[in-house]
PDB file of N, CA and C in Angstrom:
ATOM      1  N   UNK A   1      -3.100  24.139-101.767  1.00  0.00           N
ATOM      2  CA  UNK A   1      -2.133  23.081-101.675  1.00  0.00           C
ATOM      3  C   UNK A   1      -0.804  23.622-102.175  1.00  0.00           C
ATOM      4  N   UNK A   2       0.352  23.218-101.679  1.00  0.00           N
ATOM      5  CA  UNK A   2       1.957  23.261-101.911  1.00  0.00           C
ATOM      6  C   UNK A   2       2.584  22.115-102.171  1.00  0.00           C
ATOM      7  N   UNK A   3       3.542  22.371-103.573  1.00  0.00           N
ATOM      8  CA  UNK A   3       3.823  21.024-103.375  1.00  0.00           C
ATOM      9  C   UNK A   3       5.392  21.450-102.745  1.00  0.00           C
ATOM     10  N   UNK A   4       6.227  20.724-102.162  1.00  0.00           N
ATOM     11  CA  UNK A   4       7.702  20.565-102.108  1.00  0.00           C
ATOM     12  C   UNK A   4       8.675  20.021-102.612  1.00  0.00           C
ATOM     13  N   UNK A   5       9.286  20.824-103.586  1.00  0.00           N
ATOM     14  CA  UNK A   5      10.736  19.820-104.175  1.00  0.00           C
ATOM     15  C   UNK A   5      12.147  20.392-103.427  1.00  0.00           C
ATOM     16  N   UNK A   6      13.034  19.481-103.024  1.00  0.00           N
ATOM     17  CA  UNK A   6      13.997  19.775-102.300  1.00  0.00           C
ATOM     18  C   UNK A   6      13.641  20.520-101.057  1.00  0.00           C
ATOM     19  N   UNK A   7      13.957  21.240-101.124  1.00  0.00           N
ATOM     20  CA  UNK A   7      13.705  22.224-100.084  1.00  0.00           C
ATOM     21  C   UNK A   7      12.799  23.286-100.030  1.00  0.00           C
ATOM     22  N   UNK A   8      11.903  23.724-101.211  1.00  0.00           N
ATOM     23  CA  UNK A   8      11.713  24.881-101.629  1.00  0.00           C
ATOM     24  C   UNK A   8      10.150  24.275-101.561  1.00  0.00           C
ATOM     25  N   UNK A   9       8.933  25.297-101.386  1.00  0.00           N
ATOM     26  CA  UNK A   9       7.472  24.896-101.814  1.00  0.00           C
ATOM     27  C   UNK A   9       7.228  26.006-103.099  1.00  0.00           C
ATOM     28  N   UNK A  10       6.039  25.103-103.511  1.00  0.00           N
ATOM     29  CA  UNK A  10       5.549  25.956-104.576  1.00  0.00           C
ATOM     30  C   UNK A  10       4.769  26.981-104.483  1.00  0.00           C
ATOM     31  N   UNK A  11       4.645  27.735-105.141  1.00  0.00           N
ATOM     32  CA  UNK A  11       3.021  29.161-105.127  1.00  0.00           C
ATOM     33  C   UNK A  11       1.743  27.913-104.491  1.00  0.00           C
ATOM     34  N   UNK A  12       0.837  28.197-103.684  1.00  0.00           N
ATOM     35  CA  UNK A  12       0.324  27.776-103.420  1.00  0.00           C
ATOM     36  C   UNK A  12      -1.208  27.607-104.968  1.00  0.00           C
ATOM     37  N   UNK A  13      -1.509  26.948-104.669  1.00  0.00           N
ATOM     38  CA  UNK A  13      -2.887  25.949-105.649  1.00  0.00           C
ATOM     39  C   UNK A  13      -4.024  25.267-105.273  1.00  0.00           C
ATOM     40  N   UNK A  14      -4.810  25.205-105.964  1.00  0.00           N
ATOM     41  CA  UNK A  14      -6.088  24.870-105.298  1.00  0.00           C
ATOM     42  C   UNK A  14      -6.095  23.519-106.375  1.00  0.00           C
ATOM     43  N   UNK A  15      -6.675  22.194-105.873  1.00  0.00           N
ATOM     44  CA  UNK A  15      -6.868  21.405-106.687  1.00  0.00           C
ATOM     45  C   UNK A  15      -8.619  21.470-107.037  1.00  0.00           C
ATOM     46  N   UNK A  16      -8.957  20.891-108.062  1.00  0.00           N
ATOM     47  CA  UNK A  16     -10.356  20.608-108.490  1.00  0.00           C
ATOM     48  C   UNK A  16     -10.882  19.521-108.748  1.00  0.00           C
ATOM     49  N   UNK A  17      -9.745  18.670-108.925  1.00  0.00           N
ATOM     50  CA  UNK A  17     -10.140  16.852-109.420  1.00  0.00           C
ATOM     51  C   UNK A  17      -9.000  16.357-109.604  1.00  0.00           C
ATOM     52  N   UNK A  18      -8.983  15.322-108.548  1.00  0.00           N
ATOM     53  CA  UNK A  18      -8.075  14.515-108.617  1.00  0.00           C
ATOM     54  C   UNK A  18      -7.804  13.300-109.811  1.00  0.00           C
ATOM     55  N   UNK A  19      -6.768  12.437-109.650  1.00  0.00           N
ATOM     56  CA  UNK A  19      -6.152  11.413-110.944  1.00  0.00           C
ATOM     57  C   UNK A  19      -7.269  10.282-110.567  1.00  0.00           C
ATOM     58  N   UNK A  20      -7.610   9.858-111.508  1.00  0.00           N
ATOM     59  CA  UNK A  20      -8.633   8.692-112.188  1.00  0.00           C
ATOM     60  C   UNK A  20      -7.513   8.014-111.133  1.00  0.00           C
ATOM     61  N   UNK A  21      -9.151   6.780-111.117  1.00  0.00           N
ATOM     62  CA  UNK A  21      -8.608   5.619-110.363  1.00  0.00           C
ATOM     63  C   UNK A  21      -7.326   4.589-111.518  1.00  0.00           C
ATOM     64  N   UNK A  22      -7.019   3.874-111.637  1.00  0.00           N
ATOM     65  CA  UNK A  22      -6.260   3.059-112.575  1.00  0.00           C
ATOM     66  C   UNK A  22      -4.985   4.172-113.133  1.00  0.00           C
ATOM     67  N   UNK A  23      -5.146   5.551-113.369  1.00  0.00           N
ATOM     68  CA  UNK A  23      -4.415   6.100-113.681  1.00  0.00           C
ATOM     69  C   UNK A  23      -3.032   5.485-113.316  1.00  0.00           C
ATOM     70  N   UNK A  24      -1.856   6.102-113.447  1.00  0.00           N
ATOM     71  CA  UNK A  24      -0.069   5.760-113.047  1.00  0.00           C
ATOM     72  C   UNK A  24      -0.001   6.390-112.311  1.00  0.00           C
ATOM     73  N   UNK A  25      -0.013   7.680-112.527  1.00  0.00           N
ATOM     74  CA  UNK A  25      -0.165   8.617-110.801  1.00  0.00           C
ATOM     75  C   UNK A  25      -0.620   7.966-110.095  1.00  0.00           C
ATOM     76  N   UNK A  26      -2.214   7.591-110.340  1.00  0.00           N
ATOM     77  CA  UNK A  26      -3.159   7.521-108.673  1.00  0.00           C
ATOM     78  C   UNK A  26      -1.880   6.502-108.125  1.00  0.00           C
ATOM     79  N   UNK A  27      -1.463   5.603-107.967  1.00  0.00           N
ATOM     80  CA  UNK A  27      -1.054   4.676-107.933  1.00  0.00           C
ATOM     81  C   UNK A  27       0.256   5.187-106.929  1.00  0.00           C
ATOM     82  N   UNK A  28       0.944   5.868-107.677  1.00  0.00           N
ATOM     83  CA  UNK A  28       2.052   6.298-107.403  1.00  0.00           C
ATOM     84  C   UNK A  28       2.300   7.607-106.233  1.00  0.00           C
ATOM     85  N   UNK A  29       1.157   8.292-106.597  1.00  0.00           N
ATOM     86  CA  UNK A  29       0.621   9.311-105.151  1.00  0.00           C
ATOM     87  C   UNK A  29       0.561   8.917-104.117  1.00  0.00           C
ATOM     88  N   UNK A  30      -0.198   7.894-104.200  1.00  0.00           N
ATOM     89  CA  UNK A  30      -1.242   6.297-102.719  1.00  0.00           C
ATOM     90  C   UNK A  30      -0.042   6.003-102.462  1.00  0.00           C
ATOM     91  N   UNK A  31       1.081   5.146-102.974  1.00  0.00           N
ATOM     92  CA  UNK A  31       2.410   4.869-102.098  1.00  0.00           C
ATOM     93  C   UNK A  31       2.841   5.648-101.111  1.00  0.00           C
ATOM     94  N   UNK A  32       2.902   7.072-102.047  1.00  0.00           N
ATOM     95  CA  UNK A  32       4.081   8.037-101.678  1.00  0.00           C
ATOM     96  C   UNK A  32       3.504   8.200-100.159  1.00  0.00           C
ATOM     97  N   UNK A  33       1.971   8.845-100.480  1.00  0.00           N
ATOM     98  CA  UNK A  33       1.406   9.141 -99.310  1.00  0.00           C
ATOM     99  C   UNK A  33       1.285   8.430 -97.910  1.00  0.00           C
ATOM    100  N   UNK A  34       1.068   6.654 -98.155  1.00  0.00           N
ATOM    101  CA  UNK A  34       0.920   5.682 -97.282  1.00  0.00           C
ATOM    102  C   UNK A  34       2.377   5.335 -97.024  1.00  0.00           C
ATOM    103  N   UNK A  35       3.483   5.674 -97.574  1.00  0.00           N
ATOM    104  CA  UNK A  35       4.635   5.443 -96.957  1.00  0.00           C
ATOM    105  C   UNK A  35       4.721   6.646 -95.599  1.00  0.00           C
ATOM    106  N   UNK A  36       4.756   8.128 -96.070  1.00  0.00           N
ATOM    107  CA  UNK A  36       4.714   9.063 -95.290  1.00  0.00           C
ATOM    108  C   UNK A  36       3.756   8.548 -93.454  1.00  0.00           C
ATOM    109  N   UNK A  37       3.132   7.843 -93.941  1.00  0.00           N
ATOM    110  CA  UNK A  37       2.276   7.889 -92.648  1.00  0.00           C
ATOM    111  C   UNK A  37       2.384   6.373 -92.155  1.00  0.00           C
ATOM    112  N   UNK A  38       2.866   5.214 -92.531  1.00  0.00           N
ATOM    113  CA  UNK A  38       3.728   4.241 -91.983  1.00  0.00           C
ATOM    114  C   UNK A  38       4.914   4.752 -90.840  1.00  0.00           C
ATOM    115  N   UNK A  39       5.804   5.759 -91.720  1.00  0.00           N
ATOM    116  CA  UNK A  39       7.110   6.592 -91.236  1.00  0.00           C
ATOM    117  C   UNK A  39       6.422   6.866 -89.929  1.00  0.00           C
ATOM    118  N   UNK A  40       5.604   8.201 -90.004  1.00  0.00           N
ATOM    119  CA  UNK A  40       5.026   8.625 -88.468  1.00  0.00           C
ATOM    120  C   UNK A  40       4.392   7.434 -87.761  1.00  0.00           C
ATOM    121  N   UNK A  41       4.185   6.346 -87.961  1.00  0.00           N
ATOM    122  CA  UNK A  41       4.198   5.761 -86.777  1.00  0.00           C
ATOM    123  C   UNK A  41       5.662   5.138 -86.023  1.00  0.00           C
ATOM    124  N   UNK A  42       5.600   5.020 -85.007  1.00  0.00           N
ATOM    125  CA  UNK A  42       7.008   4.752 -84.006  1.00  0.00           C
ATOM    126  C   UNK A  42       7.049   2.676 -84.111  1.00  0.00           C
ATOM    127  N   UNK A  43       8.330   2.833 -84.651  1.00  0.00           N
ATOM    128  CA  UNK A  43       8.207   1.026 -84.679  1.00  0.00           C
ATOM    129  C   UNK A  43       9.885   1.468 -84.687  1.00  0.00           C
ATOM    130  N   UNK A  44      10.195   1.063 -83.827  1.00  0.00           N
ATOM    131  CA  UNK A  44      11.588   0.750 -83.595  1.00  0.00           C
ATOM    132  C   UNK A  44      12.355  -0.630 -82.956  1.00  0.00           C
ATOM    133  N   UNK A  45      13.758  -0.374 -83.348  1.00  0.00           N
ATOM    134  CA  UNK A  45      14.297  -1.731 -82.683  1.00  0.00           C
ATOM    135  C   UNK A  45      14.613  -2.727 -83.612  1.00  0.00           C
ATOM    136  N   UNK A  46      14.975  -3.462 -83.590  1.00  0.00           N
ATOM    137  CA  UNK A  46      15.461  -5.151 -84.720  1.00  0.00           C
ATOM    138  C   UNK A  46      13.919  -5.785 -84.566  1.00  0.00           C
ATOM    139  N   UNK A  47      13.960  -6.849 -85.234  1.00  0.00           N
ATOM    140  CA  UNK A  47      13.105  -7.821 -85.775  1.00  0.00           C
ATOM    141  C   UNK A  47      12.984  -8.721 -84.732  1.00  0.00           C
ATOM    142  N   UNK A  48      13.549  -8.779 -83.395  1.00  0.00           N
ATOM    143  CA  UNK A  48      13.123  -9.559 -82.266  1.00  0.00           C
ATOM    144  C   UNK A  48      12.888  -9.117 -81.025  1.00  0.00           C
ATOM    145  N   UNK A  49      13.162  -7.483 -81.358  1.00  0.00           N
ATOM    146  CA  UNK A  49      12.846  -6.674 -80.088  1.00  0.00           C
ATOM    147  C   UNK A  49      11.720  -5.639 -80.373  1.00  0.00           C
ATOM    148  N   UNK A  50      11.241  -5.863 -81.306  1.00  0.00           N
ATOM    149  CA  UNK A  50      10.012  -4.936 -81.750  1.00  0.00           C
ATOM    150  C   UNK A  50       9.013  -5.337 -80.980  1.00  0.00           C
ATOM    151  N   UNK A  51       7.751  -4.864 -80.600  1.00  0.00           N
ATOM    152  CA  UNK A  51       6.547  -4.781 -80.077  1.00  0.00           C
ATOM    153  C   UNK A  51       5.506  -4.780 -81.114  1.00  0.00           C
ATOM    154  N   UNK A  52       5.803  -4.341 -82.122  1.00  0.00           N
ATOM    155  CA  UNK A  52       4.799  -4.621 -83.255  1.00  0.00           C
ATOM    156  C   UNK A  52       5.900  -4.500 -84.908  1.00  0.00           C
ATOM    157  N   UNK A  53       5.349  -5.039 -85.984  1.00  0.00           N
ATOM    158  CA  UNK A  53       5.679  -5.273 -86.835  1.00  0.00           C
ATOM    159  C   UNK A  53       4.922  -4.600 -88.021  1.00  0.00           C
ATOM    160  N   UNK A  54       5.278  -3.396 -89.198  1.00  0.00           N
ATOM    161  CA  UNK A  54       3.859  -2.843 -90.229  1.00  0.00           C
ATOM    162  C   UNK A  54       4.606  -3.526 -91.289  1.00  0.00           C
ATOM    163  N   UNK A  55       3.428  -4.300 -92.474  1.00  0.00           N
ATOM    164  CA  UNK A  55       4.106  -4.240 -93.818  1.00  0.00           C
ATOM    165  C   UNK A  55       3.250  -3.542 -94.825  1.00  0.00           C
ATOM    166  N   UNK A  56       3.403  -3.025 -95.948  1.00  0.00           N
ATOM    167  CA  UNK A  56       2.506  -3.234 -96.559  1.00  0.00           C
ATOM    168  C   UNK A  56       3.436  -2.955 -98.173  1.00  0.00           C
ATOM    169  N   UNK A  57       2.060  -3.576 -99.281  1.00  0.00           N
ATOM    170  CA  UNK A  57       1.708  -3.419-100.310  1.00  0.00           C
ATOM    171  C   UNK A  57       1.269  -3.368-101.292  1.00  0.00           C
ATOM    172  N   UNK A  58       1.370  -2.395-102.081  1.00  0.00           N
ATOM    173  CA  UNK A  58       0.338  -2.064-102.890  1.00  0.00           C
ATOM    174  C   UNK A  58      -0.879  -1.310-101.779  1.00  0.00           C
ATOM    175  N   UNK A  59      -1.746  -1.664-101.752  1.00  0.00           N
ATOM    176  CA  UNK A  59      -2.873  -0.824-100.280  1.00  0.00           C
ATOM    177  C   UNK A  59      -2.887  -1.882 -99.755  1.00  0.00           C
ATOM    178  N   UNK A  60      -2.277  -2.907 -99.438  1.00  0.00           N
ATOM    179  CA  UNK A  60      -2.764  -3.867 -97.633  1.00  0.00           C
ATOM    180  C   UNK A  60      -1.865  -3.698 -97.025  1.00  0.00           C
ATOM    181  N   UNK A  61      -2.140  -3.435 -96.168  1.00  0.00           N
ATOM    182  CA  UNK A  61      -1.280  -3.170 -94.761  1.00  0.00           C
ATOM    183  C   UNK A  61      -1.481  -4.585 -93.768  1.00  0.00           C
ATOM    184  N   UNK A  62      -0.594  -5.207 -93.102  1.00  0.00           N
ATOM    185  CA  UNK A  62      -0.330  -5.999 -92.465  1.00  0.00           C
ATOM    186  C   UNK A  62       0.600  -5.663 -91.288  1.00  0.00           C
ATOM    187  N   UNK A  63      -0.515  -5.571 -89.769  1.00  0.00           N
ATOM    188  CA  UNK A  63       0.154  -5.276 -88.466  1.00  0.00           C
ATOM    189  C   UNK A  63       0.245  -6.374 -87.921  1.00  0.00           C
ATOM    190  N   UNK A  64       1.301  -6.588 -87.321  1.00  0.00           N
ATOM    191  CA  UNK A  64       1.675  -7.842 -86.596  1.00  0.00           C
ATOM    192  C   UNK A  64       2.038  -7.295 -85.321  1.00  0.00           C
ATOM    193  N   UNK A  65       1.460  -7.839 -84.107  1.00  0.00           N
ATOM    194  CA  UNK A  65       2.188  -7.614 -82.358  1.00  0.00           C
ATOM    195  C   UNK A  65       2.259  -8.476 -81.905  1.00  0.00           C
ATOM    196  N   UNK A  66       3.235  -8.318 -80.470  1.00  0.00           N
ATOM    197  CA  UNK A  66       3.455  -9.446 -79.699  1.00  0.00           C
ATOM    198  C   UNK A  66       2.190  -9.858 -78.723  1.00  0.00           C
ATOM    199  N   UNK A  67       1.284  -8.647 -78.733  1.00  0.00           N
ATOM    200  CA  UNK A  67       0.176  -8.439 -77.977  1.00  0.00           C
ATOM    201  C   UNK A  67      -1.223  -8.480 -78.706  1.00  0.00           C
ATOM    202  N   UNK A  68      -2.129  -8.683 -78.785  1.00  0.00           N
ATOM    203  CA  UNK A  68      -3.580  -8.188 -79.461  1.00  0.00           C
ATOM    204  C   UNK A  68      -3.356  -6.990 -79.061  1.00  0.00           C
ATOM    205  N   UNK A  69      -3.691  -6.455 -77.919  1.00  0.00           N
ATOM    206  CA  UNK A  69      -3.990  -4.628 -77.673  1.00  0.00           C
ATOM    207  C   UNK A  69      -2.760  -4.003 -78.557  1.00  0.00           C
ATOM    208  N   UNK A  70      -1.399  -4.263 -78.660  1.00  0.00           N
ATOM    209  CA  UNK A  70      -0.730  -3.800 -79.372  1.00  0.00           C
ATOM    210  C   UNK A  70      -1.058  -3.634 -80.839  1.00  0.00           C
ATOM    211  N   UNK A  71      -1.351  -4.387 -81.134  1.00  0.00           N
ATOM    212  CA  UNK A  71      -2.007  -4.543 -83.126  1.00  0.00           C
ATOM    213  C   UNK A  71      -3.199  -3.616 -82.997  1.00  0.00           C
ATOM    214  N   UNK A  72      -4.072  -3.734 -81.972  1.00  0.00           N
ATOM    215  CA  UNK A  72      -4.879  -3.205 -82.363  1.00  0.00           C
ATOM    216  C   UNK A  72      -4.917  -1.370 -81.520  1.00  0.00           C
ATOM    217  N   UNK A  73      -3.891  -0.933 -81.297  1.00  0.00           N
ATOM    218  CA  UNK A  73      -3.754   0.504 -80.797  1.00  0.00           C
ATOM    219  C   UNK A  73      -2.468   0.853 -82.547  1.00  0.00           C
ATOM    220  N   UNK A  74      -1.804  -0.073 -82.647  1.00  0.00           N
ATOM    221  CA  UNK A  74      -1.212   0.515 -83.632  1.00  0.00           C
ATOM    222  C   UNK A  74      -2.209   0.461 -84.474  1.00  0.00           C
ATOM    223  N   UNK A  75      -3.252  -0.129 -84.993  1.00  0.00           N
ATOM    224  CA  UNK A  75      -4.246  -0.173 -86.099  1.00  0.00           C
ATOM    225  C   UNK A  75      -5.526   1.356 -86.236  1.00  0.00           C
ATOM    226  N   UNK A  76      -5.631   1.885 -84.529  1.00  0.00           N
ATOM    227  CA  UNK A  76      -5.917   3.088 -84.393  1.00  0.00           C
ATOM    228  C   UNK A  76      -4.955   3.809 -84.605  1.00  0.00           C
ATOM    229  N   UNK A  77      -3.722   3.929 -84.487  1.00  0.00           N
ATOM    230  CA  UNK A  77      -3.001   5.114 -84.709  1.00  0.00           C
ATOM    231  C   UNK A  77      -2.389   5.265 -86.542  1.00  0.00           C
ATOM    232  N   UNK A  78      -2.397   4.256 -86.594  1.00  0.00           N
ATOM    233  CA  UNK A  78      -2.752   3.952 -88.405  1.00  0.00           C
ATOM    234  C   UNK A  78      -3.725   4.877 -88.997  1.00  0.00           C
ATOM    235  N   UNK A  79      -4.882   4.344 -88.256  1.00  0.00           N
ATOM    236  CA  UNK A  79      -6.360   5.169 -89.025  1.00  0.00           C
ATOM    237  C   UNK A  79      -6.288   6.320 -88.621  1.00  0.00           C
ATOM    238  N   UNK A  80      -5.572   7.155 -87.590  1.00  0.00           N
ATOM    239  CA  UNK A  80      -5.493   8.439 -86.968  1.00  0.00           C
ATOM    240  C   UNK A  80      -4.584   8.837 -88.119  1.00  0.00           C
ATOM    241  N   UNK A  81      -3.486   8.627 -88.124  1.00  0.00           N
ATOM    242  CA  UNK A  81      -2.307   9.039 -88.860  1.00  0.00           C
ATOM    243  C   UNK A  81      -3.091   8.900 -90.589  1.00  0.00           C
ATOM    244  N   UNK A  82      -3.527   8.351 -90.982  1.00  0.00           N
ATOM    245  CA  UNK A  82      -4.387   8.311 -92.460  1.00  0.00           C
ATOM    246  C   UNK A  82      -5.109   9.221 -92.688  1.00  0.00           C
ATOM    247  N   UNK A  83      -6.112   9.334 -91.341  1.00  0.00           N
ATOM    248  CA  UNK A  83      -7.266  10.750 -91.334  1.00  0.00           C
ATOM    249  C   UNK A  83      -6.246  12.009 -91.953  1.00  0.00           C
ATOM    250  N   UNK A  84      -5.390  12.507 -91.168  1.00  0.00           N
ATOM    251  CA  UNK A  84      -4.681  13.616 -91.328  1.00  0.00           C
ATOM    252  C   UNK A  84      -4.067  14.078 -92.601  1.00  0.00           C
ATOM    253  N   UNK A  85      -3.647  12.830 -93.609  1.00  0.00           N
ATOM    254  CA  UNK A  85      -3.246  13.320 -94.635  1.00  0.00           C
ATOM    255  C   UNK A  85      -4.826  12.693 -95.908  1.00  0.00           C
ATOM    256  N   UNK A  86      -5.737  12.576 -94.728  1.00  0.00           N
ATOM    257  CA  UNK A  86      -7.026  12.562 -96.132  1.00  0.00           C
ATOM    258  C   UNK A  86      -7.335  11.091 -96.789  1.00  0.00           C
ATOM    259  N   UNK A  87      -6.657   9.878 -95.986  1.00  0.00           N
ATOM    260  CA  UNK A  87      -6.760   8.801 -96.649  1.00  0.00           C
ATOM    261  C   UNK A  87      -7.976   7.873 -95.213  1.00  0.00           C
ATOM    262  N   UNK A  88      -8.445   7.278 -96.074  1.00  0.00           N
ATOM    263  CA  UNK A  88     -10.003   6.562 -95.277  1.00  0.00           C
ATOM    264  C   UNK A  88      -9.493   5.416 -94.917  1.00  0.00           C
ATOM    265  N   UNK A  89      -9.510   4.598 -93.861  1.00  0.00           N
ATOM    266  CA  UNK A  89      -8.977   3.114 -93.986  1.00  0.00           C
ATOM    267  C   UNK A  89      -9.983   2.122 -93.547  1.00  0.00           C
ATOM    268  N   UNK A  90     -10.197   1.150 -94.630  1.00  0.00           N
ATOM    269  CA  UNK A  90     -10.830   0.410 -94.639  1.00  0.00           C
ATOM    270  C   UNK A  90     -10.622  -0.859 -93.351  1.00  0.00           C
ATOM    271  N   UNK A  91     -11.795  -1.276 -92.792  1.00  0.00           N
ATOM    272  CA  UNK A  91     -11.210  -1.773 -91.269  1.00  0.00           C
ATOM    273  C   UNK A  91     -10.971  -3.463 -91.991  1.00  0.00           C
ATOM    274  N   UNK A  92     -11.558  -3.728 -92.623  1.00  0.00           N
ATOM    275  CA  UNK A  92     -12.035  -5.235 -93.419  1.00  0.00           C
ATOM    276  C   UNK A  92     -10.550  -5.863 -93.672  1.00  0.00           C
TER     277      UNK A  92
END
């Protein structure tokens, strides 16, 4: 693993155990990370020309479309985009 500040990465690292649940990190990692992969999905446009709508917080995510198939292809590309950086999404 690398981390990146500014511009620059670090010596690369191997992790062994991650931050306790309740920890301040865990907490603060889970944002950082679930913001990053909100970003990669494509939602563009104003608030009346959108095709779908993401909110979330804290961990619930809330998709809103003008369509069912829309909510629910952005809700796969959600769980696609999660896989990749290692996060599981709960369908419930």
């Amino acid at each position: 693993m690398k981390v990146k500040v500014n511009d620059s990465y670090s010596e690369r690292f191997e992790t062994k155990t991650g931050v306790r649940q309740g920890d301040l990190s865990s907490a603060l990692l889970f944002s950082v990370v679930l913001d990053s992969v909100i970003t990669n999905l494509e939602v563009r446009g104003n608030i009346t020309s959108r095709l779908k709508e993401i909110f979330s917080y804290a961990d619930d995510i809330v998709i809103i479309g003008i369509k069912k198939q829309i909510s629910i292809y952005t809700f796969c590309e959600l769980k696609h985009e999660a896989l990749n950086v290692g996060l599981i999404v709960n369908n419930n």
